[in-house]
C-alpha atoms as a PDB file:
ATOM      1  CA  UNK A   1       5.621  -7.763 -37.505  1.00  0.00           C
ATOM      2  CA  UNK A   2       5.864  -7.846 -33.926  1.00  0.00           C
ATOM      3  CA  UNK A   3       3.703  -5.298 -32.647  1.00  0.00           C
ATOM      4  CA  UNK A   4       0.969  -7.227 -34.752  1.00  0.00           C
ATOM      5  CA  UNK A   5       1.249 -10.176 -33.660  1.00  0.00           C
ATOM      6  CA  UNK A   6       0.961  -9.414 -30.191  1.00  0.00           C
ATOM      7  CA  UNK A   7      -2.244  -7.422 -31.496  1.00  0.00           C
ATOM      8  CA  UNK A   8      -3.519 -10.425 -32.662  1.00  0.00           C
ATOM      9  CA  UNK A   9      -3.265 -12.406 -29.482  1.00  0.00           C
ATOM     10  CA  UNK A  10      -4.623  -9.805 -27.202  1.00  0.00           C
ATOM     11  CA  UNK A  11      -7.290  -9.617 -29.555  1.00  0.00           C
ATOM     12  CA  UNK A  12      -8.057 -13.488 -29.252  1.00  0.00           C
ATOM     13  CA  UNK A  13      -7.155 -13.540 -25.993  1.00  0.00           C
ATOM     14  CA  UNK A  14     -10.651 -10.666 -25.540  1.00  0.00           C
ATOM     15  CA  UNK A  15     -12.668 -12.442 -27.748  1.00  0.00           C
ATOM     16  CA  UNK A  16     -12.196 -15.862 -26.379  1.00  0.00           C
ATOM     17  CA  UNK A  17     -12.770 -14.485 -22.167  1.00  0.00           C
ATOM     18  CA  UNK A  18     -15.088 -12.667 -23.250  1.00  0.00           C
ATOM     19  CA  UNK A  19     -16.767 -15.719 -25.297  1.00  0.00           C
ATOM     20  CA  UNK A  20     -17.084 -17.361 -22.225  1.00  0.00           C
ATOM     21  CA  UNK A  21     -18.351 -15.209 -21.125  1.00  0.00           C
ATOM     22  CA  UNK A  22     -11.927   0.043 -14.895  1.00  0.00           C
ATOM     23  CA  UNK A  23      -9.104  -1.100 -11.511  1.00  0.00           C
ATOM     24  CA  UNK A  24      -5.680  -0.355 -10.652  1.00  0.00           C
ATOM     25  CA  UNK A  25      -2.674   0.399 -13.324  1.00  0.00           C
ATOM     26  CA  UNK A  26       0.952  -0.332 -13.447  1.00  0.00           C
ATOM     27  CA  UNK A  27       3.216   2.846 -13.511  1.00  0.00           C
ATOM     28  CA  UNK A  28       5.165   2.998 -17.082  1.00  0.00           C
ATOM     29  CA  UNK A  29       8.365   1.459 -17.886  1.00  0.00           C
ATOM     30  CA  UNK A  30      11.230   4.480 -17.645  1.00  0.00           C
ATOM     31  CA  UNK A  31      13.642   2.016 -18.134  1.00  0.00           C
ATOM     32  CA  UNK A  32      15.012   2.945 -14.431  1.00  0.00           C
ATOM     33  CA  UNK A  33      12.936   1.282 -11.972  1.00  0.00           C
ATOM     34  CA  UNK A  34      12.588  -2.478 -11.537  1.00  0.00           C
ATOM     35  CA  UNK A  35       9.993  -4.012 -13.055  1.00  0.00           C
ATOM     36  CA  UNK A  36       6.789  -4.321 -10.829  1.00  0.00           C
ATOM     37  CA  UNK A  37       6.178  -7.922  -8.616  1.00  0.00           C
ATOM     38  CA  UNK A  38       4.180 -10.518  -9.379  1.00  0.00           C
ATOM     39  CA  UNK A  39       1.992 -10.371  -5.987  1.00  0.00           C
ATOM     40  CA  UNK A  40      -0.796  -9.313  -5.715  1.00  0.00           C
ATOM     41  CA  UNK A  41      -1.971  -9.970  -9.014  1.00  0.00           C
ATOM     42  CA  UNK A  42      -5.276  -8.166  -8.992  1.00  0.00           C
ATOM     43  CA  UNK A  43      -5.641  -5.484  -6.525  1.00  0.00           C
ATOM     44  CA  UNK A  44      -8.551  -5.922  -3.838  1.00  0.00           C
ATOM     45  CA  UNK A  45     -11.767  -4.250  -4.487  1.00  0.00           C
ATOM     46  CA  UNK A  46     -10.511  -2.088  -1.962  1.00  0.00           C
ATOM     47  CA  UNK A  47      -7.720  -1.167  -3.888  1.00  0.00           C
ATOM     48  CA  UNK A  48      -9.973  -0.258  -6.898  1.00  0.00           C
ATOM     49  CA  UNK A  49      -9.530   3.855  -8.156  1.00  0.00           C
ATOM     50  CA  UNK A  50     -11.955   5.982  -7.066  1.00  0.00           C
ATOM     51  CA  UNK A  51     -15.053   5.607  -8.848  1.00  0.00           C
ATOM     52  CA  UNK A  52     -16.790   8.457  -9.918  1.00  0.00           C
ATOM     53  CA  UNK A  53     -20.364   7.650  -8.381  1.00  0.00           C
ATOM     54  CA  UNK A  54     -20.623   9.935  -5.356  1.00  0.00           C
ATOM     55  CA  UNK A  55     -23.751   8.601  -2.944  1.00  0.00           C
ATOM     56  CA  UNK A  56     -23.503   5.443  -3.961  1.00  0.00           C
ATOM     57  CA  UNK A  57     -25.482   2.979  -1.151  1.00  0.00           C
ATOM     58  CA  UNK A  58     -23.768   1.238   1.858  1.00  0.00           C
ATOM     59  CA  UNK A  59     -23.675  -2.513   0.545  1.00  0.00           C
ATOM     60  CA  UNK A  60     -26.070  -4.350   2.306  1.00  0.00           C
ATOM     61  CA  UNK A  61     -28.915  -2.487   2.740  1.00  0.00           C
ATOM     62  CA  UNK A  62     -31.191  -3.829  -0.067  1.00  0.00           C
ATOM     63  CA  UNK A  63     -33.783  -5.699   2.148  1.00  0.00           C
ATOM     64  CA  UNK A  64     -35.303  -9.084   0.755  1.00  0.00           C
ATOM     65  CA  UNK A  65     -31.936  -9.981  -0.523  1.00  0.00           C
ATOM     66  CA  UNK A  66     -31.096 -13.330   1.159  1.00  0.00           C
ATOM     67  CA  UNK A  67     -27.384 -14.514   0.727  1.00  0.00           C
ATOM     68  CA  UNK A  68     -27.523 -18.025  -1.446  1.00  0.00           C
ATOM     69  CA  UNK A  69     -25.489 -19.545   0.838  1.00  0.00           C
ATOM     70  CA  UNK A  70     -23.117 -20.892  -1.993  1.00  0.00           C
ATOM     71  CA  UNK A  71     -19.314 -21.288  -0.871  1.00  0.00           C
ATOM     72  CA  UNK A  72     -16.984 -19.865  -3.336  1.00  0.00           C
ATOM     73  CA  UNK A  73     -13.878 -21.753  -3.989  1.00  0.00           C
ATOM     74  CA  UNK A  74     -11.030 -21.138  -6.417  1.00  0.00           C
ATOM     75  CA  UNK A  75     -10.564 -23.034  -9.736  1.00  0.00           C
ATOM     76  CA  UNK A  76      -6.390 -22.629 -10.263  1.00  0.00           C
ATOM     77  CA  UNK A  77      -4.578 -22.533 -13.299  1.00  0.00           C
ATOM     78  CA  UNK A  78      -0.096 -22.227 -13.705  1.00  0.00           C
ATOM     79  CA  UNK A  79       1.522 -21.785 -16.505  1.00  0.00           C
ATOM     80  CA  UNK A  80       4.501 -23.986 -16.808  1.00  0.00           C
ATOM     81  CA  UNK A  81       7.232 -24.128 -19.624  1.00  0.00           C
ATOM     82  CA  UNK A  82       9.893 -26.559 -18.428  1.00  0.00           C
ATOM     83  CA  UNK A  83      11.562 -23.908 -16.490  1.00  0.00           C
ATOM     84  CA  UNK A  84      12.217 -21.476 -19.493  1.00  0.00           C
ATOM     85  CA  UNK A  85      11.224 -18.198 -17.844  1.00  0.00           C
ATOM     86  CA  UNK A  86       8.920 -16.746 -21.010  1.00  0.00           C
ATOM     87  CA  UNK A  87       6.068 -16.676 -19.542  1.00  0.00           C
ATOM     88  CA  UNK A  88       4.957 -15.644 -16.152  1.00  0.00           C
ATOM     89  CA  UNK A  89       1.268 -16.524 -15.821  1.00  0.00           C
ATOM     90  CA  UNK A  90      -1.203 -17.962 -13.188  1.00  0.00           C
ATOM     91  CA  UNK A  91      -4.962 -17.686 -12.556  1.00  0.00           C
ATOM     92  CA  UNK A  92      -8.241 -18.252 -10.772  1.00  0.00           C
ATOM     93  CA  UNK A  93     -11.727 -19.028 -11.262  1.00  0.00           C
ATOM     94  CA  UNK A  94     -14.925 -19.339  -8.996  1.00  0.00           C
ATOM     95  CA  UNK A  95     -16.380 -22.447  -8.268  1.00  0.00           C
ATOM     96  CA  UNK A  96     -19.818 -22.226  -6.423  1.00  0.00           C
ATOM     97  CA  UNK A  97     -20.932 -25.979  -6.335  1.00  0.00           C
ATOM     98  CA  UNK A  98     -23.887 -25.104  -8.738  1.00  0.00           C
ATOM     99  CA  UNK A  99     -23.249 -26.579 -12.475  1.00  0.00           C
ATOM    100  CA  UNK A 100     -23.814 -24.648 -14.708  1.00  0.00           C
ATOM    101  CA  UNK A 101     -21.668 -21.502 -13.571  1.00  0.00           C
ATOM    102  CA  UNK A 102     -18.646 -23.949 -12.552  1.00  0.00           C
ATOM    103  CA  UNK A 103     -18.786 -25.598 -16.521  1.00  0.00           C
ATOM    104  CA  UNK A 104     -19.218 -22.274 -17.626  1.00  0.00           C
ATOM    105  CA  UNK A 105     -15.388 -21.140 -15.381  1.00  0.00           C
ATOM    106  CA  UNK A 106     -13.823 -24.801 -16.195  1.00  0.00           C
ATOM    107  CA  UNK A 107     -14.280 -23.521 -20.236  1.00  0.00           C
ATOM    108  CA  UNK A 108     -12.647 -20.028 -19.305  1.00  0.00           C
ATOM    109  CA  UNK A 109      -9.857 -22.142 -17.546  1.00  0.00           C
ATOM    110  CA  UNK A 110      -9.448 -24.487 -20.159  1.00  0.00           C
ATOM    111  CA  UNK A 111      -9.436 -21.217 -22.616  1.00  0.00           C
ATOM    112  CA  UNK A 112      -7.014 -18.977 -20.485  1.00  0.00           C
ATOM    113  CA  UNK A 113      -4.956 -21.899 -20.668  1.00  0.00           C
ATOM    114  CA  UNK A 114      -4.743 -22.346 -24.135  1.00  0.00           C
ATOM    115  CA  UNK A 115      -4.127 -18.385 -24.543  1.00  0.00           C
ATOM    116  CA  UNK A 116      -1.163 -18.594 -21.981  1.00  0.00           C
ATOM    117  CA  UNK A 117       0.371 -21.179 -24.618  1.00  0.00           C
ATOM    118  CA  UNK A 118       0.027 -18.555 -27.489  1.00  0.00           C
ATOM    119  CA  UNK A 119       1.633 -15.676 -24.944  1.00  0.00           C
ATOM    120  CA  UNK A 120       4.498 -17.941 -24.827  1.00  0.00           C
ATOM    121  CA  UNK A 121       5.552 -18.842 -28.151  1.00  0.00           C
ATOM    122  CA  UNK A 122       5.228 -15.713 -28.697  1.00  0.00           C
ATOM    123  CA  UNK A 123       7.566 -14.472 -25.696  1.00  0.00           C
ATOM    124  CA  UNK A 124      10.379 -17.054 -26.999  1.00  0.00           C
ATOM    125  CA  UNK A 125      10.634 -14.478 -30.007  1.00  0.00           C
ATOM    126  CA  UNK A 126      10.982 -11.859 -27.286  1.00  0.00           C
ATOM    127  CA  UNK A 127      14.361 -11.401 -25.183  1.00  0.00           C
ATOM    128  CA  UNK A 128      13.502  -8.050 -23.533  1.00  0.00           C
ATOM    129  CA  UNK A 129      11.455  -9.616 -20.682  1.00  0.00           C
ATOM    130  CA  UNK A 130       9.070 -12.337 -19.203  1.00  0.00           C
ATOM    131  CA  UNK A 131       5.932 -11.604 -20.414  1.00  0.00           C
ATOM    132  CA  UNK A 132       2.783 -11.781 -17.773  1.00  0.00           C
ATOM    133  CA  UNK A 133      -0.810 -12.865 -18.074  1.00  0.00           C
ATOM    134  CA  UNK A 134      -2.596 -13.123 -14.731  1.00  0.00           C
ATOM    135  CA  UNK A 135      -6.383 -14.133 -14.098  1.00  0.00           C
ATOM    136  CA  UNK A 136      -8.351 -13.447 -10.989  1.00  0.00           C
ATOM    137  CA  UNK A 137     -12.050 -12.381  -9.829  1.00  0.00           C
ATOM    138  CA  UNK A 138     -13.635 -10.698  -7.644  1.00  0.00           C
ATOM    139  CA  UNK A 139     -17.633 -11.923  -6.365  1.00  0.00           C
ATOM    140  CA  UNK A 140     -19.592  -8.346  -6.422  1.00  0.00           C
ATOM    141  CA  UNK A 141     -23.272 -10.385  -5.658  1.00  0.00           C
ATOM    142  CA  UNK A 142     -23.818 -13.211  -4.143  1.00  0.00           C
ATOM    143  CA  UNK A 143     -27.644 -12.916  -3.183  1.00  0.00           C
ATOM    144  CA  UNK A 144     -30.971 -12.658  -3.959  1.00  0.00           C
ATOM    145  CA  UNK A 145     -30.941 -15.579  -6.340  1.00  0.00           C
ATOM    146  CA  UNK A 146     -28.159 -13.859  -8.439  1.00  0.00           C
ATOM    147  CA  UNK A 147     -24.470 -14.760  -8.501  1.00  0.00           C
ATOM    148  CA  UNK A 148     -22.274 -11.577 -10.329  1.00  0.00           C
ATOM    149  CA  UNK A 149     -18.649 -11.731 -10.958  1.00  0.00           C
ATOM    150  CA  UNK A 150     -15.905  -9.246 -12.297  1.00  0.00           C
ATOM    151  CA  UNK A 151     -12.603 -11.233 -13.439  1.00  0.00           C
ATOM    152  CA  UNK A 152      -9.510  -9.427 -14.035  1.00  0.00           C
ATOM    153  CA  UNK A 153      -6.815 -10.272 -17.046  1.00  0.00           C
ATOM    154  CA  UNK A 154      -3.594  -8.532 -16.958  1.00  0.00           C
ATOM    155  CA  UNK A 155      -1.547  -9.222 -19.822  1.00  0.00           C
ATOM    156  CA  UNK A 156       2.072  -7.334 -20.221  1.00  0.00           C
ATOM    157  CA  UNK A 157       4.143  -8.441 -23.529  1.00  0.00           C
ATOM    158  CA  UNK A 158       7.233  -5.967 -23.277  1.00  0.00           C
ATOM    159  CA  UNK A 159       5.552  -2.614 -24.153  1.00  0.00           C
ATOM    160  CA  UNK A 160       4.996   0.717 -22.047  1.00  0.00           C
ATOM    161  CA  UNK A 161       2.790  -0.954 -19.443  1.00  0.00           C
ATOM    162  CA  UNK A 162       0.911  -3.602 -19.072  1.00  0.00           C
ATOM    163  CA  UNK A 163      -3.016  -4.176 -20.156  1.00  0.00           C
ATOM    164  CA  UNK A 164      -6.111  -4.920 -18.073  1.00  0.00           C
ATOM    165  CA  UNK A 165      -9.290  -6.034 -19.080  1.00  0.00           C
ATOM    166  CA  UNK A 166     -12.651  -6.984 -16.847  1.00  0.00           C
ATOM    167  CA  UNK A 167     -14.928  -9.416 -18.005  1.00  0.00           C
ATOM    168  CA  UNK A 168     -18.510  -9.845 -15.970  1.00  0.00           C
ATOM    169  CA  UNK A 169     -20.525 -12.459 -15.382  1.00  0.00           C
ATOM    170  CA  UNK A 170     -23.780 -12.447 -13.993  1.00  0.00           C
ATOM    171  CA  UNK A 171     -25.890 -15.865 -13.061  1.00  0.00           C
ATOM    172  CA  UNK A 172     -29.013 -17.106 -12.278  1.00  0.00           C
ATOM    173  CA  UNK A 173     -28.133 -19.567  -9.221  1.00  0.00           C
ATOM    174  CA  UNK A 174     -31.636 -21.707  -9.456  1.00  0.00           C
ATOM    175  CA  UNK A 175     -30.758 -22.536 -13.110  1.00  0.00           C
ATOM    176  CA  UNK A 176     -26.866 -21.727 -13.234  1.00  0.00           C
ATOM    177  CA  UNK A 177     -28.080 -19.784 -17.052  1.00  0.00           C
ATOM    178  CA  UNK A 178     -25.705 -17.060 -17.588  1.00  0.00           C
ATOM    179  CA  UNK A 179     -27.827 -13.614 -17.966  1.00  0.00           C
ATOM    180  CA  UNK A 180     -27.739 -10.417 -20.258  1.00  0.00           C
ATOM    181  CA  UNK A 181     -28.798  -7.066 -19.196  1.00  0.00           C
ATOM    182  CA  UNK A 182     -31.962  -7.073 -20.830  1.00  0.00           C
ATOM    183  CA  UNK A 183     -33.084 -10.178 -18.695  1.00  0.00           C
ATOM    184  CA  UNK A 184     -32.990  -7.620 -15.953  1.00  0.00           C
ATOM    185  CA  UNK A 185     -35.452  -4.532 -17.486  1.00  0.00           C
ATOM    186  CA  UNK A 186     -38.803  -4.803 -18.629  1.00  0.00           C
ATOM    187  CA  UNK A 187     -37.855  -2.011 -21.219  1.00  0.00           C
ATOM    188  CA  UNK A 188     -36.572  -2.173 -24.404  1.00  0.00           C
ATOM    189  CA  UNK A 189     -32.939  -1.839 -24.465  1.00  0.00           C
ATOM    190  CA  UNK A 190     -32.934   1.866 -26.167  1.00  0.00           C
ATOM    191  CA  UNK A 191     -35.231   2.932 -22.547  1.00  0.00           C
ATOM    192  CA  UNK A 192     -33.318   1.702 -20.205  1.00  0.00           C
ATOM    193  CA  UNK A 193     -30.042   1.823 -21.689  1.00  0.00           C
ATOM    194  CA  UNK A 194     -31.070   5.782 -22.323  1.00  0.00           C
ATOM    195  CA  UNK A 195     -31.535   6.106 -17.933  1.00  0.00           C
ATOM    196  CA  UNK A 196     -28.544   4.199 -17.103  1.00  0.00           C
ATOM    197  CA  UNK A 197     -25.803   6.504 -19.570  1.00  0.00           C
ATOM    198  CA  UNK A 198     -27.984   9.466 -18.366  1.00  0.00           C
ATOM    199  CA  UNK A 199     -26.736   9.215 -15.004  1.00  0.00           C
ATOM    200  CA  UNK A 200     -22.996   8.022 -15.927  1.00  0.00           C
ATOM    201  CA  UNK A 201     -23.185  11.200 -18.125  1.00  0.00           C
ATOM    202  CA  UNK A 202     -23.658  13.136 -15.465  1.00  0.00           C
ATOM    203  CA  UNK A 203     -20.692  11.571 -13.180  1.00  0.00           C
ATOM    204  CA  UNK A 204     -18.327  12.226 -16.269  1.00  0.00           C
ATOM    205  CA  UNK A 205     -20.010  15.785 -16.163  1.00  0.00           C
ATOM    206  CA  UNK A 206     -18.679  16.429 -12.332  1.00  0.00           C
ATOM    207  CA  UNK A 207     -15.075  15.382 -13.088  1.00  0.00           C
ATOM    208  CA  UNK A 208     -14.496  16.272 -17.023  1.00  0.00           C
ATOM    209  CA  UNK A 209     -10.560  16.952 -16.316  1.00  0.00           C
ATOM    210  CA  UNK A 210     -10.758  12.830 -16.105  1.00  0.00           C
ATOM    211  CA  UNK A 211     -11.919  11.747 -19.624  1.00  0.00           C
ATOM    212  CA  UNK A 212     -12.041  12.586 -22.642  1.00  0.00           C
ATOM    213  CA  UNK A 213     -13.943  15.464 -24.563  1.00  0.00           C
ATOM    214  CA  UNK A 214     -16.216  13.290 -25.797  1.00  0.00           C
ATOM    215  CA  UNK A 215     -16.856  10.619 -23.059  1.00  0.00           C
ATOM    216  CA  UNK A 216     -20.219  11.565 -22.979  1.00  0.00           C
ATOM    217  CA  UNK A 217     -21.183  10.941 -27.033  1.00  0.00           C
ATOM    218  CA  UNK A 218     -18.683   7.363 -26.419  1.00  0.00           C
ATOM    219  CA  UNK A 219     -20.324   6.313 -22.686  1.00  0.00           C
ATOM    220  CA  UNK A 220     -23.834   6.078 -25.398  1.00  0.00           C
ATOM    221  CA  UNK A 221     -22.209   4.761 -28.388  1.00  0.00           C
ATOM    222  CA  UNK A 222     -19.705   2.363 -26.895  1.00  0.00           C
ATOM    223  CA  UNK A 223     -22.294   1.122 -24.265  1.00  0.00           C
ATOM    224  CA  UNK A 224     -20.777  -2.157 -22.651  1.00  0.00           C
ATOM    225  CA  UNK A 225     -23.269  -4.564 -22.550  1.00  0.00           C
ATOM    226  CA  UNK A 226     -21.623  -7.255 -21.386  1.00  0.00           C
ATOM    227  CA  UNK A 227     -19.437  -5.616 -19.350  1.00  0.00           C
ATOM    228  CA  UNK A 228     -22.007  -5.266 -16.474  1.00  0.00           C
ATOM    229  CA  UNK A 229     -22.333  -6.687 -12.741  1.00  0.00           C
ATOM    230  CA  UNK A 230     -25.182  -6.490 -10.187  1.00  0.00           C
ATOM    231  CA  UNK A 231     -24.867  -5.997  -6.932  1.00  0.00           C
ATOM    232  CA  UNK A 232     -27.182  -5.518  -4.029  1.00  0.00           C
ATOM    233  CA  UNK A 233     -26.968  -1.824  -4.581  1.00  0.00           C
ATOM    234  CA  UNK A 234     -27.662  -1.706  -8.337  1.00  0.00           C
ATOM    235  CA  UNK A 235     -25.710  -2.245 -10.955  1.00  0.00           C
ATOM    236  CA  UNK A 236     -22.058  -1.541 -12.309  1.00  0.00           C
ATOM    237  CA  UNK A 237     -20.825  -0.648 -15.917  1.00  0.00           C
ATOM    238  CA  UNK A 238     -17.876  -1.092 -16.781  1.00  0.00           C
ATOM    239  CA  UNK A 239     -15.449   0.894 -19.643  1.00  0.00           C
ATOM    240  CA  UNK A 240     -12.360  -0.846 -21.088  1.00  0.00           C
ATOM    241  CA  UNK A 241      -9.408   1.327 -21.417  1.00  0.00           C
ATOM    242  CA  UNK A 242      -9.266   4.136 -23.488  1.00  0.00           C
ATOM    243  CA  UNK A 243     -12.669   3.915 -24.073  1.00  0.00           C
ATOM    244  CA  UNK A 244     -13.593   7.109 -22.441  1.00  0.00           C
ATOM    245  CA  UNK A 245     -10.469   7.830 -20.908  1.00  0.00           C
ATOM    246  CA  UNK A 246      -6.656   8.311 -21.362  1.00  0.00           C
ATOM    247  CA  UNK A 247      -4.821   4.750 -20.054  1.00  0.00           C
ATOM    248  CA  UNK A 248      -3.179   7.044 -16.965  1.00  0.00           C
ATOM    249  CA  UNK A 249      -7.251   7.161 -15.659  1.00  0.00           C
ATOM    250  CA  UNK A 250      -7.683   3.142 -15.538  1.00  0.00           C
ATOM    251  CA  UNK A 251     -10.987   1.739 -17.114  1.00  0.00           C
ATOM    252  CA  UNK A 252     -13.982   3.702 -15.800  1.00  0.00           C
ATOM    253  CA  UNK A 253     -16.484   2.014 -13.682  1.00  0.00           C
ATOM    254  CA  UNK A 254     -20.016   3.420 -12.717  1.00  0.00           C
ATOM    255  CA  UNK A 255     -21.957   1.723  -9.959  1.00  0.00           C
ATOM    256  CA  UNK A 256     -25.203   2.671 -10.619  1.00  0.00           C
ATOM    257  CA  UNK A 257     -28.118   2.497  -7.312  1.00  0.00           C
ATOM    258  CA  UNK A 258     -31.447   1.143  -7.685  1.00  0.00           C
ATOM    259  CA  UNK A 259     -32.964   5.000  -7.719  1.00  0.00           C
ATOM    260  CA  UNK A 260     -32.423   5.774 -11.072  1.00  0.00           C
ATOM    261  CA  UNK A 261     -34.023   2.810 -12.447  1.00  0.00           C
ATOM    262  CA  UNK A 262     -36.258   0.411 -10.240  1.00  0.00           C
ATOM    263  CA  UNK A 263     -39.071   1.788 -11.934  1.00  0.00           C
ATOM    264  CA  UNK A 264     -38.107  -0.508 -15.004  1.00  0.00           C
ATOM    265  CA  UNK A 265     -36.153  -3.084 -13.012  1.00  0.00           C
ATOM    266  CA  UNK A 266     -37.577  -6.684 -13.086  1.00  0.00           C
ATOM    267  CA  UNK A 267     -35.986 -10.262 -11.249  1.00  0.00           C
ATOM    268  CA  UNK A 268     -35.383 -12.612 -14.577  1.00  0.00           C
END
């Protein structure tokens, strides 16, 4: 009864981010050695496991791609729970000064919060240990008209290890409208979608030992739509866990350059 009720409120806790709408893991619990700190909550991009998208362009060098000049602040959120220590959980959200986007993060707030309240009810059933639920984001575009964020949820409710999910957003700053992939291609989804798992097939293909056996039938099948950011370089997909690999490889992320498909790339 346990295990499926924290099922269910990971699985609302996904469907509501996301609504709103891979990355470094925490070693397993051998019962030895003390649990991991708090700080920093989400590593730094630099941080970030090696992603497996050799040549990928120097950041920076896409020319015509003026910085918007927005200043990106931090929208804060802290669990409290009159000092009963059940749940451990804190987060942050962009604010860029344009409306839209900053209603759009004051809703995720407002829903993170109300998740962190489900986490802990639940954890006063729980003696074992705190439980954690962390928020934080990193900006992977900020130019050219386009503002792209990846946000980071770690949750950890007692188990093996903890869980982390990435949820991307992608903006249009002149309008603050929230965009989809196909706002980005002037081919229908089955064209481009074919090119862009083409080439993360054949990154899987140079380090096989990583994933599983059949990453390359899932990385089609399983394509995350949603789960996508753009960046001056091109644009990243991104793989929950154990989507194409084991949880010991992270969530798989493939940063894919303008090359392989400016041909059918359009400015929404």
């Amino acid at each position: 009864m346990k295990r499926y009720k924290w099922f269910i409120l990971t699985t609302l806790l996904l469907a509501v981010l996301a609504g709103c709408t891979d990355f470094e893991e925490l070693p397993p619990d051998d019962g030895v050695s003390p649990p991991p700190t708090l700080d920093p909550l989400i590593p730094s991009p630099g941080e970030l496991p090696a992603i497996p998208s050799p040549g990928f362009p120097i950041p920076g060098q896409n020319p015509g791609w003026a910085d918007n000049g927005l200043s990106v602040t931090e929208l804060s959120y802290v669990f409290t729970n009159n000092g009963a220590e059940l749940l451990q959980a804190s987060g942050v959200f962009p604010q860029t000064g344009v409306a839209g986007i900053d209603r759009f993060y004051e809703t995720c707030r407002e829903d993170f919060e109300t998740l962190c309240a489900a986490y802990a009810e639940d954890a006063a059933e729980d003696f074992r240990v705190p439980y954690r639920c962390n928020a934080d984001f990193t900006v992977e575009c900020n130019a050219g008209g386009l503002f792209s964020v990846a946000r980071f949820v770690y949750t950890e409710t007692g188990g093996a290890h903890g869980s982390t999910q990435v949820l991307c957003d992608t903006f249009q700053v002149a309008t603050g409208k929230r965009l989809a992939l196909e706002d980005f291609f002037t081919a229908e989804r089955e064209q481009f979608t074919e090119r862009l798992v083409a080439y993360i097939v054949e990154r899987i293909a140079e380090d096989p030992e990583r994933y599983y056996e059949n990453a390359a039938q899932e990385a089609l099948s399983c394509f995350p739509y949603d789960q996508f950011c753009v960046t001056t370089d091109g644009v990243s997909i991104v793989y929950g866990e154990y989507t194409l690999a084991p949880y010991s490889a992270g969530l798989s992320r493939f940063d894919i350059p303008w090359s392989v498909f400016e041909d059918l790339w359009t400015m929404p």
